[in-house]
Protein backbone atom coordinates (compact mmCIF):
# COMPACT_ATOMS: atom_id res chain seq x y z
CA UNK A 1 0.00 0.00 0.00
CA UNK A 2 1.40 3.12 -1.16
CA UNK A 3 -0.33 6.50 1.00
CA UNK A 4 -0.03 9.93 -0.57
CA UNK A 5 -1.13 13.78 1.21
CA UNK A 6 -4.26 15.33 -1.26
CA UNK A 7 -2.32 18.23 -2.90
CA UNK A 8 -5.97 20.08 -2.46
CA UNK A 9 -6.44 19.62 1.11
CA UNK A 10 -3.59 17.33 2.69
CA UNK A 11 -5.65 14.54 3.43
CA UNK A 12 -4.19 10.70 3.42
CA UNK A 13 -5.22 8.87 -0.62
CA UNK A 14 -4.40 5.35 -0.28
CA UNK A 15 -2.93 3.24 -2.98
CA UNK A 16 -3.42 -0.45 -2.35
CA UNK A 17 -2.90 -1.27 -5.76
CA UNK A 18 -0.07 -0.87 -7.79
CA UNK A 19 -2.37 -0.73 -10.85
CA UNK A 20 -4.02 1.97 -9.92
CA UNK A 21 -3.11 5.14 -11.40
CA UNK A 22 -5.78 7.74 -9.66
CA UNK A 23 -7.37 7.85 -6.24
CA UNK A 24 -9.99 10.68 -5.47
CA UNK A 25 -9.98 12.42 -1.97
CA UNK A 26 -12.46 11.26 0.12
CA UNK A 27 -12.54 14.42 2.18
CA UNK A 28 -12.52 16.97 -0.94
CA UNK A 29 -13.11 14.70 -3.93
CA UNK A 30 -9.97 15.77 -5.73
CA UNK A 31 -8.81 13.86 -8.47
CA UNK A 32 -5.20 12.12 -7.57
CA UNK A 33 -2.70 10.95 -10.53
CA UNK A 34 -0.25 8.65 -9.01
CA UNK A 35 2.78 9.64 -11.51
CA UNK A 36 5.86 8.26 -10.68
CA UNK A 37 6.67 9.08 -6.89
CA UNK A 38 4.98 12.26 -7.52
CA UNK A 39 1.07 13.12 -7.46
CA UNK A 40 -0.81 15.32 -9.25
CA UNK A 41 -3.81 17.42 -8.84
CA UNK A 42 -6.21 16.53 -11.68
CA UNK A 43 -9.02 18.70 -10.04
CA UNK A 44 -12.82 17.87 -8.75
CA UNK A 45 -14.47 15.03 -9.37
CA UNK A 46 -18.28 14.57 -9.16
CA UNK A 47 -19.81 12.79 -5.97
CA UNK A 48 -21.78 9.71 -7.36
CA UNK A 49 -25.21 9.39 -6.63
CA UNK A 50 -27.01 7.56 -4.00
CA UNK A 51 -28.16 4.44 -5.93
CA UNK A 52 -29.02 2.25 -2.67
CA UNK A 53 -26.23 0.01 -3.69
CA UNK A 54 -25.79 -2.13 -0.44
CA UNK A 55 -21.91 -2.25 -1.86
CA UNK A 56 -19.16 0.10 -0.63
CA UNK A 57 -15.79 1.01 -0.89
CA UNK A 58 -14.35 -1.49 1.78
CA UNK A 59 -16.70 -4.63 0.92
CA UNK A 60 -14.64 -7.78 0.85
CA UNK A 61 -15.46 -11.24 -0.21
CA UNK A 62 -14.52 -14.04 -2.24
CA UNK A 63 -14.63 -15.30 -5.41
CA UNK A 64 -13.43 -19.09 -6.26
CA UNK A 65 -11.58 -19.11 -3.25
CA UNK A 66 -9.47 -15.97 -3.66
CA UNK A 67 -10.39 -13.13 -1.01
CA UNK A 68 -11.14 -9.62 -2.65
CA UNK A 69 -11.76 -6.13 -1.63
CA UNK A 70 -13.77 -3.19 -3.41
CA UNK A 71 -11.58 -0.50 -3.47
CA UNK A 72 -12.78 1.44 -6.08
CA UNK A 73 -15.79 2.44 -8.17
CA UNK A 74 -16.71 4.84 -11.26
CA UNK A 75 -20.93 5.29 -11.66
CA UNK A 76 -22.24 5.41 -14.73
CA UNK A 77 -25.07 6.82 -17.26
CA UNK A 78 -26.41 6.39 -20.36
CA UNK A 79 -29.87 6.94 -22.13
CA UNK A 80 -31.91 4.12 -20.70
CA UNK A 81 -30.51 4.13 -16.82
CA UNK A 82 -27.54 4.16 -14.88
CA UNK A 83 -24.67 1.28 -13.33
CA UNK A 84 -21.60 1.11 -11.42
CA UNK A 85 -18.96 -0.49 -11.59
CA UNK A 86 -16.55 -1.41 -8.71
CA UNK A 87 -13.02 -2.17 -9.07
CA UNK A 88 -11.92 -5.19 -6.80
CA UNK A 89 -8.12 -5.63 -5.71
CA UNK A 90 -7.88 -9.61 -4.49
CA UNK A 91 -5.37 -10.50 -2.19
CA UNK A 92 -2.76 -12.20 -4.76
CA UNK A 93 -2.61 -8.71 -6.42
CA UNK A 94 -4.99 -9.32 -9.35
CA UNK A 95 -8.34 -6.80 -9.90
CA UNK A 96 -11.55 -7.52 -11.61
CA UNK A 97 -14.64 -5.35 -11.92
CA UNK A 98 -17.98 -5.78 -10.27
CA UNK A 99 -20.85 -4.44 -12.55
CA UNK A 100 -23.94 -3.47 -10.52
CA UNK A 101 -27.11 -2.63 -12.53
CA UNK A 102 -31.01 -2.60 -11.00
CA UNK A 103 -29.47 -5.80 -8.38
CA UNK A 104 -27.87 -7.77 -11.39
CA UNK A 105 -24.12 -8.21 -10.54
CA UNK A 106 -21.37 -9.68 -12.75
CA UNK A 107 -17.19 -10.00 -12.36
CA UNK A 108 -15.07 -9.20 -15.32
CA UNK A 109 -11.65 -9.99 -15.44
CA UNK A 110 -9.46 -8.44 -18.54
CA UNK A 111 -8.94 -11.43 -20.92
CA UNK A 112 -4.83 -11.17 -22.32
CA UNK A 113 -5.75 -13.26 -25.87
CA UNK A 114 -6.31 -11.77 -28.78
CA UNK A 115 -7.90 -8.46 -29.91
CA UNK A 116 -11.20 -8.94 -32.02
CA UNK A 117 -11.09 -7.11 -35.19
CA UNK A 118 -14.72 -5.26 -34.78
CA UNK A 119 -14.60 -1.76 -35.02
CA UNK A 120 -17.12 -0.27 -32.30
CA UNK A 121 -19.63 1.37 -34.89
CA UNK A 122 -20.22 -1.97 -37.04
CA UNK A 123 -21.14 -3.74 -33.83
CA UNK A 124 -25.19 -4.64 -33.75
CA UNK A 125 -27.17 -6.15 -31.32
CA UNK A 126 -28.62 -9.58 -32.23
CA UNK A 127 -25.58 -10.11 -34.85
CA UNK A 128 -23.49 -13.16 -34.47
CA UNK A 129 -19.69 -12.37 -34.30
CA UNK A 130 -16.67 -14.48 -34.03
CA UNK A 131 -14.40 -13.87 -30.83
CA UNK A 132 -12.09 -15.21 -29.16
CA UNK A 133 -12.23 -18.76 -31.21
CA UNK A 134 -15.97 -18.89 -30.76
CA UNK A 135 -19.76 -17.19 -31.67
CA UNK A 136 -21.13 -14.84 -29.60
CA UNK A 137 -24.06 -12.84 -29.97
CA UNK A 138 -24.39 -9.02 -29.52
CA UNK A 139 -26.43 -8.73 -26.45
CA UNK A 140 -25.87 -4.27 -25.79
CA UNK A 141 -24.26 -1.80 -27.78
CA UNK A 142 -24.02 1.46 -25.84
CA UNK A 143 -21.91 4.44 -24.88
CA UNK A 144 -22.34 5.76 -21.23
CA UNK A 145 -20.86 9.06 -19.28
CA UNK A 146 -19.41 8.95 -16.06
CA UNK A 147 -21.06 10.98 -13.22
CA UNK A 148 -19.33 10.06 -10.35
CA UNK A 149 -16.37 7.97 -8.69
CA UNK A 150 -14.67 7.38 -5.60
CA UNK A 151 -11.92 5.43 -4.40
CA UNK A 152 -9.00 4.01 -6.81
CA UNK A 153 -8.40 3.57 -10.16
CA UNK A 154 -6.41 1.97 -12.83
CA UNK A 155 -7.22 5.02 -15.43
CA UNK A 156 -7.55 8.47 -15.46
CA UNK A 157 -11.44 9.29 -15.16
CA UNK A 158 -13.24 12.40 -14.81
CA UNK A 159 -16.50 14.56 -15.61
CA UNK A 160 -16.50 14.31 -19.65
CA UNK A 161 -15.25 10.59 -20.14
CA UNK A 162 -17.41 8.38 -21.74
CA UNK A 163 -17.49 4.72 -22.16
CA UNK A 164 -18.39 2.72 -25.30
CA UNK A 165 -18.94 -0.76 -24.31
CA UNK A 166 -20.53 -3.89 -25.97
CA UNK A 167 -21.90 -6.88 -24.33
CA UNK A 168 -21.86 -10.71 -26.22
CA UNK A 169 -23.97 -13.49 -25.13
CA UNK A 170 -23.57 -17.27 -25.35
CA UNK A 171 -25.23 -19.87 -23.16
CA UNK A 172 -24.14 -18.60 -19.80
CA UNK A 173 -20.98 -17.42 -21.02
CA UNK A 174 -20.61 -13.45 -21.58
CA UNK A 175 -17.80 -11.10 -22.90
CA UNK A 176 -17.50 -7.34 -22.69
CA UNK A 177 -15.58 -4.97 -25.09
CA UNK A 178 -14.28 -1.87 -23.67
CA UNK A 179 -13.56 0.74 -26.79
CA UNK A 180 -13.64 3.61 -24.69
CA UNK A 181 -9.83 4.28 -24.50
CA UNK A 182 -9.20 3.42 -28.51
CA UNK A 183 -10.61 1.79 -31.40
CA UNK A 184 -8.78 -1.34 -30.34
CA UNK A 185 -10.98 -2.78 -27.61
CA UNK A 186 -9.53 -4.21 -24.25
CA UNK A 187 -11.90 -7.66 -23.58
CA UNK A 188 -13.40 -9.15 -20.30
CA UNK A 189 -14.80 -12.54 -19.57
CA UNK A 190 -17.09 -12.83 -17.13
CA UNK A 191 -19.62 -14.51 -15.23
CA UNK A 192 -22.55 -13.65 -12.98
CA UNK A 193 -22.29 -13.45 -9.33
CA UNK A 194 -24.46 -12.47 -6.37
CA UNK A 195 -23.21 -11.40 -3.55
CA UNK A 196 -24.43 -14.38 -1.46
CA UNK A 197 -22.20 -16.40 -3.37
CA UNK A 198 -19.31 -14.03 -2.74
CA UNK A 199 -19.96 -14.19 1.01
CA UNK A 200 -19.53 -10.39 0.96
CA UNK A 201 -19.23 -8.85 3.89
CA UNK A 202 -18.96 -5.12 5.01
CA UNK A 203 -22.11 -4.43 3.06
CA UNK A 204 -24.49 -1.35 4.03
CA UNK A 205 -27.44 -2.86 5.91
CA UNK A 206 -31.27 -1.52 5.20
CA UNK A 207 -31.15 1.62 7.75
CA UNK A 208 -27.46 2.79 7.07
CA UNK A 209 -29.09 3.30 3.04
CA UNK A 210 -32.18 4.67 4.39
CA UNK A 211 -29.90 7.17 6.50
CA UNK A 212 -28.19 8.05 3.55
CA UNK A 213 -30.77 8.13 0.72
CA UNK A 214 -34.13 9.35 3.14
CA UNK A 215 -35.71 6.27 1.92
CA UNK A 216 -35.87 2.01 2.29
CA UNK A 217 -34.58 0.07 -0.82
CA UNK A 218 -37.23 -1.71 -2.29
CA UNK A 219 -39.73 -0.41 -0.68
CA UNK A 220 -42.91 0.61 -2.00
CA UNK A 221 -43.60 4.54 -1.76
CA UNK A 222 -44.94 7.16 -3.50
CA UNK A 223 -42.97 10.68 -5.40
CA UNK A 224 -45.51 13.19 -6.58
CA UNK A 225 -45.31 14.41 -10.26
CA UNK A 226 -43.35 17.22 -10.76
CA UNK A 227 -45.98 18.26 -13.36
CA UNK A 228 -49.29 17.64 -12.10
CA UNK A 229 -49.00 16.35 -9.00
CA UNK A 230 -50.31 12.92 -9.03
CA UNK A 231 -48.96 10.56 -6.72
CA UNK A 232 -46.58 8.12 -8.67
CA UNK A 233 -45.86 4.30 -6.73
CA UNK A 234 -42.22 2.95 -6.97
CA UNK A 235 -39.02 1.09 -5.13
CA UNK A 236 -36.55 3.23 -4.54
CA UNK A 237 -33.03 2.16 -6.02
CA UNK A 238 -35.02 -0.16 -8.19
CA UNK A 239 -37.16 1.98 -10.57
CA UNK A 240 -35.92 5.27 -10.83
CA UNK A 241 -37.97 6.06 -14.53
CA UNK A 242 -41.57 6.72 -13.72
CA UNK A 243 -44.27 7.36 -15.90
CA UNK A 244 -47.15 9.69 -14.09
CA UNK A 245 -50.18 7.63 -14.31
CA UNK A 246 -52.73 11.31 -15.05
CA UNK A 247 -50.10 13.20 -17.99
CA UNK A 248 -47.77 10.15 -18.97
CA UNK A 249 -44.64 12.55 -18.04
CA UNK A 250 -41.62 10.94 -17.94
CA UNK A 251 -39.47 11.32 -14.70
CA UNK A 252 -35.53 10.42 -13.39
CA UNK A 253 -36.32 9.41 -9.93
CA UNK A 254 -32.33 8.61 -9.34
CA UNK A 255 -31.19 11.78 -8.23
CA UNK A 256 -32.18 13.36 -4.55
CA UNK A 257 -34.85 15.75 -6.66
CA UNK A 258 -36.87 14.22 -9.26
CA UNK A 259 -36.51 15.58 -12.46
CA UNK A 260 -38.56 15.45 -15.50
CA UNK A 261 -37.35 13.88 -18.63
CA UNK A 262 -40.25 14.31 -21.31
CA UNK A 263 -43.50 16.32 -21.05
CA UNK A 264 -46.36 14.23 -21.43
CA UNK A 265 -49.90 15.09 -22.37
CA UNK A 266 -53.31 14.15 -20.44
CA UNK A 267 -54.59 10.55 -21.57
CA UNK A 268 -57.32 8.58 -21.25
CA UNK A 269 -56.25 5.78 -18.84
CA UNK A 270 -56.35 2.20 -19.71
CA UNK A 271 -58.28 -0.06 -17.50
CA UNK A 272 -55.63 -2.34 -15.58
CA UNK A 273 -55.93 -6.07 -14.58
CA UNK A 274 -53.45 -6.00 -11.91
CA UNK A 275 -53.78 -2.84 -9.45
CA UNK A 276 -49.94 -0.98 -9.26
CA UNK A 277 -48.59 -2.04 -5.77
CA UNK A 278 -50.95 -4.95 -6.12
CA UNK A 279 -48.87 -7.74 -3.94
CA UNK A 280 -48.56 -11.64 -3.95
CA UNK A 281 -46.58 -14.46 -2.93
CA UNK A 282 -45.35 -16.58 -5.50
CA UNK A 283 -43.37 -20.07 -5.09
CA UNK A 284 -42.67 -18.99 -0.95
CA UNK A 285 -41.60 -15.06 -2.90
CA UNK A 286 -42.90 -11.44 -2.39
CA UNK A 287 -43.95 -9.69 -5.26
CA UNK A 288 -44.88 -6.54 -5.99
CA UNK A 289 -46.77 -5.09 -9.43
CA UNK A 290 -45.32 -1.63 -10.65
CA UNK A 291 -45.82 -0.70 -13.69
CA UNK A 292 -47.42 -1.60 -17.52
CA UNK A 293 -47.16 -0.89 -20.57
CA UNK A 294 -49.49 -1.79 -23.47
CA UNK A 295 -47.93 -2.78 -26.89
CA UNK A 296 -48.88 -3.07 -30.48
CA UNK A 297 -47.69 -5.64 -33.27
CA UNK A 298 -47.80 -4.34 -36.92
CA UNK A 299 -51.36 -5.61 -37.39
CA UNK A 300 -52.45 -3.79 -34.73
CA UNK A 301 -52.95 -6.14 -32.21
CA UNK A 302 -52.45 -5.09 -28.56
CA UNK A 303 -51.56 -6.69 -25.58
CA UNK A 304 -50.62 -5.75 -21.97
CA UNK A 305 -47.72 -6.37 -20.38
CA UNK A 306 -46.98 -5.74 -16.16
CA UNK A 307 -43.97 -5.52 -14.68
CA UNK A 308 -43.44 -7.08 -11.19
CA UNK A 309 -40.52 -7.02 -9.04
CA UNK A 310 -39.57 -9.51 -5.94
CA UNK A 311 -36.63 -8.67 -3.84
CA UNK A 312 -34.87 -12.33 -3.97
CA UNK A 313 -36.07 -12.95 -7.74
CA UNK A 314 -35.68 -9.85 -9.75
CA UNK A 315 -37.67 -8.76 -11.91
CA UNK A 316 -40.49 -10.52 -14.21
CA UNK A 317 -43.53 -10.10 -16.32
CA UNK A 318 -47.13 -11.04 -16.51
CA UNK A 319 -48.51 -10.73 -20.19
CA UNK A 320 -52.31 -10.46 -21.08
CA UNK A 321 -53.01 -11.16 -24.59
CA UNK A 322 -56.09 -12.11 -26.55
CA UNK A 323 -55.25 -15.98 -26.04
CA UNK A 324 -55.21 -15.41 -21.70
CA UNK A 325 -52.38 -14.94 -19.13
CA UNK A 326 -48.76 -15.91 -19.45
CA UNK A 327 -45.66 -15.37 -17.26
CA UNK A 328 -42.00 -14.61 -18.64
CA UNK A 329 -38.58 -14.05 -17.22
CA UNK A 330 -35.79 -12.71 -18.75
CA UNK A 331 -33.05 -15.51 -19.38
CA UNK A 332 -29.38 -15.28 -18.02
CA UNK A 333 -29.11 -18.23 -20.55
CA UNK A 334 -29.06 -17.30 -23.96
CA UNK A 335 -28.96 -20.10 -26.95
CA UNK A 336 -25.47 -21.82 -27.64
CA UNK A 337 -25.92 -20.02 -30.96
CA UNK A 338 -28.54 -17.70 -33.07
CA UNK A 339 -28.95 -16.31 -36.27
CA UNK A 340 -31.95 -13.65 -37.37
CA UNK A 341 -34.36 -15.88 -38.74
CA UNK A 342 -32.93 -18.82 -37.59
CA UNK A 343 -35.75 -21.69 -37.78
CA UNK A 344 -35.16 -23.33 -33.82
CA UNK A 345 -32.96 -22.60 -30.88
CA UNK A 346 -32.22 -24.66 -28.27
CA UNK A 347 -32.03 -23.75 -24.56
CA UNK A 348 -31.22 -25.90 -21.67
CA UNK A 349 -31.44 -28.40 -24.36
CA UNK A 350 -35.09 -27.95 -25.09
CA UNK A 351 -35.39 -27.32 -29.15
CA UNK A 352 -37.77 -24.21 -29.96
CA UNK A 353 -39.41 -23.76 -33.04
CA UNK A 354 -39.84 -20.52 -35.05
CA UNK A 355 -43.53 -18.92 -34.31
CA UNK A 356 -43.97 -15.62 -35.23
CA UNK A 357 -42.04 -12.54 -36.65
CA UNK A 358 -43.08 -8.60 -36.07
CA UNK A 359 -42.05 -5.22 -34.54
CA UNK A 360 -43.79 -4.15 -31.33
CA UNK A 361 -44.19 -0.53 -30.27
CA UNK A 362 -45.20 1.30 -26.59
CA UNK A 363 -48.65 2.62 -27.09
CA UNK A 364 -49.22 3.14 -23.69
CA UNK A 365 -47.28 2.96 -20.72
CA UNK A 366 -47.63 4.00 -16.84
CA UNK A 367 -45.86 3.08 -13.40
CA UNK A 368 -42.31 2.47 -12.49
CA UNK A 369 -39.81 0.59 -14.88
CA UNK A 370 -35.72 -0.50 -14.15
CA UNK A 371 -35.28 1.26 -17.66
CA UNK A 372 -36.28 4.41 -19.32
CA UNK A 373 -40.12 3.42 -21.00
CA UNK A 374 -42.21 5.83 -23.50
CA UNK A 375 -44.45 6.19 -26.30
CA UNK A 376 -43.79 4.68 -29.45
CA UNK A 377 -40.16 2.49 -28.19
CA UNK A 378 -40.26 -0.25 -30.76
CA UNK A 379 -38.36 -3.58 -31.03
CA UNK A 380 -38.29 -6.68 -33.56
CA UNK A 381 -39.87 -9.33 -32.00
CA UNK A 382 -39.12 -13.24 -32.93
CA UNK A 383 -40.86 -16.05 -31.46
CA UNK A 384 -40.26 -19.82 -30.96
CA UNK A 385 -42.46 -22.36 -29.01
CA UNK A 386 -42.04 -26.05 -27.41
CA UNK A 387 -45.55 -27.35 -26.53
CA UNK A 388 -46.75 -24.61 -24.26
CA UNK A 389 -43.75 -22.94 -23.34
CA UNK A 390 -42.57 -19.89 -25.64
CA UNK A 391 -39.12 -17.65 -26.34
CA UNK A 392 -39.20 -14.01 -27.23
CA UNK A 393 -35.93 -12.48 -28.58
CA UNK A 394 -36.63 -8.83 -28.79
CA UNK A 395 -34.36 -6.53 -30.38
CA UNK A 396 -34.13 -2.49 -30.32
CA UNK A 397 -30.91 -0.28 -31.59
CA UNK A 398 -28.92 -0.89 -28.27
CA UNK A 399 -29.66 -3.81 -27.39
CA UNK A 400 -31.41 -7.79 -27.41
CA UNK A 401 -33.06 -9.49 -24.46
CA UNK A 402 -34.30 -13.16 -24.33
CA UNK A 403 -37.40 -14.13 -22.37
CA UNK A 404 -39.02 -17.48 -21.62
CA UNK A 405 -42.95 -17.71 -20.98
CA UNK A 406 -45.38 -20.33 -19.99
CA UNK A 407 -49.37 -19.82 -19.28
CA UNK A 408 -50.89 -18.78 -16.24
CA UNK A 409 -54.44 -19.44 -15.33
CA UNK A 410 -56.73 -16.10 -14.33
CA UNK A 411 -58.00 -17.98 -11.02
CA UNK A 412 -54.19 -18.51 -9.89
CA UNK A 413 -53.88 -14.86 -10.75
CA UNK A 414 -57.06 -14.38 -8.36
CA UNK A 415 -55.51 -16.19 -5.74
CA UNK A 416 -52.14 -14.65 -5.66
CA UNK A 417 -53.05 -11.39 -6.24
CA UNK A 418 -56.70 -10.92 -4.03
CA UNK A 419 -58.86 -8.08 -4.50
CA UNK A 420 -55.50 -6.32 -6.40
CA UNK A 421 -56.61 -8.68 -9.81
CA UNK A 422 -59.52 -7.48 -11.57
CA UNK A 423 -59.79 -9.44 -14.55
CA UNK A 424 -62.34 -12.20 -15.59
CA UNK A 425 -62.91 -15.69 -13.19
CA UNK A 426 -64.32 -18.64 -14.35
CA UNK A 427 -67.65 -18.11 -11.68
CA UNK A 428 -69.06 -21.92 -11.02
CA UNK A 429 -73.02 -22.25 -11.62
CA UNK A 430 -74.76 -21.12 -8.66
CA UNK A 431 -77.72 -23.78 -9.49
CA UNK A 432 -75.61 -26.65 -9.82
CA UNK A 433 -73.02 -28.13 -6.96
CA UNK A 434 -71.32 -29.52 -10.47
CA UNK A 435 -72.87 -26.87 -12.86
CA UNK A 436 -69.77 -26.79 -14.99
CA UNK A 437 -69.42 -30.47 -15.01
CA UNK A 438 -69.74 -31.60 -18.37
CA UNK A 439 -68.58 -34.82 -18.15
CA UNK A 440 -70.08 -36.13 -14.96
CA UNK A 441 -73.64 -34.86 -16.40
CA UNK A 442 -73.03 -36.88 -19.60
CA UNK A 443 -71.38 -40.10 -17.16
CA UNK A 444 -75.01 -39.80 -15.32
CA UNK A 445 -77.03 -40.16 -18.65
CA UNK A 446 -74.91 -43.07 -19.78
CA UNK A 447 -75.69 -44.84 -16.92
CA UNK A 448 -78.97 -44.53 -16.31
CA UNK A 449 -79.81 -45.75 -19.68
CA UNK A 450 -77.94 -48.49 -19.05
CA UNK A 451 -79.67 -49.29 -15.58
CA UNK A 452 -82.85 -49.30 -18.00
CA UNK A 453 -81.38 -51.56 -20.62
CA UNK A 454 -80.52 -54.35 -18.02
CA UNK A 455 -83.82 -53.48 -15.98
CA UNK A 456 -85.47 -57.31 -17.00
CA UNK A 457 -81.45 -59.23 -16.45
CA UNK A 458 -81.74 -57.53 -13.24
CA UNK A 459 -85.10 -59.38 -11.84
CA UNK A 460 -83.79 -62.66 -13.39
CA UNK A 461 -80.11 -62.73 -12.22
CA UNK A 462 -79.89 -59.90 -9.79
CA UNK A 463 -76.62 -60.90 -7.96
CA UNK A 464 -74.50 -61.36 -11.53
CA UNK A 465 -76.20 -58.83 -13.50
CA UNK A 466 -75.60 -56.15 -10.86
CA UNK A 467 -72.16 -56.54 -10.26
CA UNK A 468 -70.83 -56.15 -13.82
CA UNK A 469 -73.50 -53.33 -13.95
CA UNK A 470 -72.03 -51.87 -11.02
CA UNK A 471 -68.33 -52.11 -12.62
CA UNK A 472 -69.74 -50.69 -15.82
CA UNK A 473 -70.86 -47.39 -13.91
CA UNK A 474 -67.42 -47.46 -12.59
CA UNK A 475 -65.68 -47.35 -15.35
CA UNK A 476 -67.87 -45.00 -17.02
CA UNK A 477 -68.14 -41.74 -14.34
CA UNK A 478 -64.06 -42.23 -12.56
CA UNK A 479 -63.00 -40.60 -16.23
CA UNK A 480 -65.79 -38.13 -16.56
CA UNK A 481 -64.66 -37.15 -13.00
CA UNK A 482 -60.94 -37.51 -13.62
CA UNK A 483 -61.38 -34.99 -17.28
CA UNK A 484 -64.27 -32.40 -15.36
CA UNK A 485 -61.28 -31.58 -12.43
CA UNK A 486 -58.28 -31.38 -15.16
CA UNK A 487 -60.94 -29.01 -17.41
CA UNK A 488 -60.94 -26.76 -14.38
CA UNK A 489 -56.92 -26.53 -14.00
């Protein structure tokens, strides 16, 4: 550990690494170049933003055995949201980055093989491109400014610098490539992490956030519009773009003041299934409903889609179309390998075939969302299905996502979900015990003409007769029962 005096204000910067090249001041947030066995004042840098990261500069844990310690961290921006990134030193005097975006966290370790030859503009999302000996699919394409930093760093970063990244997807494999300092990229492997696995410790608990940020993680409140008024439902340092409900403005909840992004106009509200904080517990899970947005194919037909959010599982969807209810999550899985217009994928070795084609565009949208939502945001959509389970690759100008969606009945929505549901449920007749029981009523009629068939066999040869009636009636009403109860499921 090399410690230098703040030319600004005097106060101790800490080295710990020798990679690192600039510290900034945690006292005046001066920038501090580590040149040679002199320093350098490279001036202010911006304080980051309170994100309600429960990560800090201190954290330790462990990853594949090998004790680490964040030490570092620059927070960035870019059109849809914001992430950070921590810089880790591990005790054999190796570094890696932590990515932290909406609770998704991932380690990236700088990869020493050999340079791809993709220049940064010809990069696409949803393209297939060769790297590092194998095919890896474009999964983000986006350039981001940094707003903040603390700690150390192993480059010189301040108010102005911008990063151009791309993300590739394959299976569970992913690689990043980092043009920002050069049109030759630097490349990171990576996998994802939580921080249970990395036994992290040193982490800011619940109230030390709250202390800090004036509000719980996660938990559900309400920010009034900065344009009307209307009370707006969301989880702090989980959905920071809103959508007012009453003028469909668009607002940045991330900073200490909100802020609006886009002026919206007054619009006629669209009836919702699931109430916005509506609440449920899924599978032993708390979930929470906060926000929807209704979309349009290119034969205009619409469907609804709600976004719900559970603190151990992320986030997910519940989609209402014309053919009934469906859940999807996104995949951290992507197929071994895809092509646009590729007839099948496989994932988790379950073959998919091609379903449907079309472009799908925001017609109406309201709530809280982990990503900036509006009006008119289109994407290419391609489908594939396996029995009753479906895939959705959807593609926009930054980036592709891959989602996974099976059906879900509307009286399972009913019971998770209470009074907060308000769509249709099947009612049963309320003259009948078994008024929707087609198959028992047709069973009954069966059998009693058979009873009237066998009436005269009956007074002859009671004792015979009746038994293989009585197995007959058996075998006749146990399916009729068996196909009524599955009808209902």
């Amino acid at each position: 550990m090399q410690i230098v005096s703040c030319p600004s204000c005097g106060a101790e910067v800490k080295f710990r690494s020798h990679a690192s090249v600039m510290a900034v001041c945690e006292y005046c947030s001066t920038r501090v170049l580590k040149d040679a066995n002199a320093v350098k004042d490279l001036g202010k840098m911006s304080s980051v933003l309170e994100d309600y990261s429960p990560i800090q500069i201190g954290t330790a844990g462990v990853l594949g055995g090998r004790p680490f310690t964040v030490v570092g961290r620059i927070q960035l921006r870019y059109s849809a949201g914001m992430w950070n990134e921590w810089y880790l030193l591990f005790d054999d005097g190796k570094t890696s980055w932590l990515g932290d975006s909406s609770g998704m966290y991932t380690i990236t370790a700088e990869y020493d093989g050999a340079k791809p030859p993709q220049a940064f503009e010809d990069l696409v999302p949803g393209r297939t491109y060769g790297i590092g000996g194998g095919l890896y699919t474009a999964a983000e394409v986006r350039v981001a400014d940094c707003i903040g930093g603390q700690g150390e760093l192993p480059f010189k970063v301040g108010d102005g610098y911008q990063a151009k990244v791309a993300d590739f997807r394959r299976g569970q494999e992913f690689i990043t490539l980092d043009y920002s300092d050069g049109p030759q990229p630097v490349v990171y492997t990576g996998i994802a992490v939580t921080l249970d696995s990395l036994q992290c410790q040193l982490l800011r608990d619940d109230d030390t956030i709250q202390r800090a940020a004036g509000r719980y993680r996660g938990k559900l409140t309400a920010l009034d519009c900065p344009s009307c008024g209307t009370p707006i439902k969301y989880l702090p340092g989980i959905t920071a773009n809103l959508v007012c409900p009453a003028c469909a403005t668009q607002i940045d909840a991330s900073s200490p003041k909100a802020q609006v992004v886009a002026a919206g106009e007054r619009v006629e509200a669209v009836p919702l299934m699931l109430e916005l904080g509506a609440t449920a517990k899924i599978n032993n899970q708390d979930f929470t409903i906060i926000g929807m947005m209704r979309r349009a194919d290119d034969e205009a037909n619409e469907w609804d889609e709600y976004l719900m959010y559970g603190p151990r599982a992320g986030f997910s969807w519940l989609v209402l179309t014309e053919d009934g209810w469906s859940g999807a999550n996104v995949l951290s899985s992507w197929p071994m390998s895809y092509m646009p217009g590729a007839g099948n994928v496989a994932v988790d070795k379950v073959q998919f075939s091609a379903l449907y084609s079309y472009e799908a565009e925001v017609t109406y949208a309201v709530g809280a969302f982990n990503w900036r939502v509006s009006v008119g945001d289109k994407a290419q959509v391609a489908e594939f299905q396996a029995g009753q389970l479906r895939l959705a690759a959807e593609t926009t100008d930054s980036e592709m996502t891959w989602s996974r969606s099976s059906p879900v009945s509307a009286d399972q929505l009913a019971m998770w979900f209470g009074k907060g549901f308000k769509g249709k449920v099947k009612a049963p007749s309320k003259s009948k015990p078994f008024g929707n029981n087609r198959y028992r009523t047709t069973a009954k009629y069966i059998i009693w003409f058979m009873l009237v068939v066998n009436a005269v066999p009956l007074l002859f040869n009671f004792s015979g007769t009746w038994f293989m009636t009585a197995i007959a009636a058996i075998a006749i009403y146990l399916p009729a029962v068996f196909l009524d109860d599955n009808e209902k499921t």
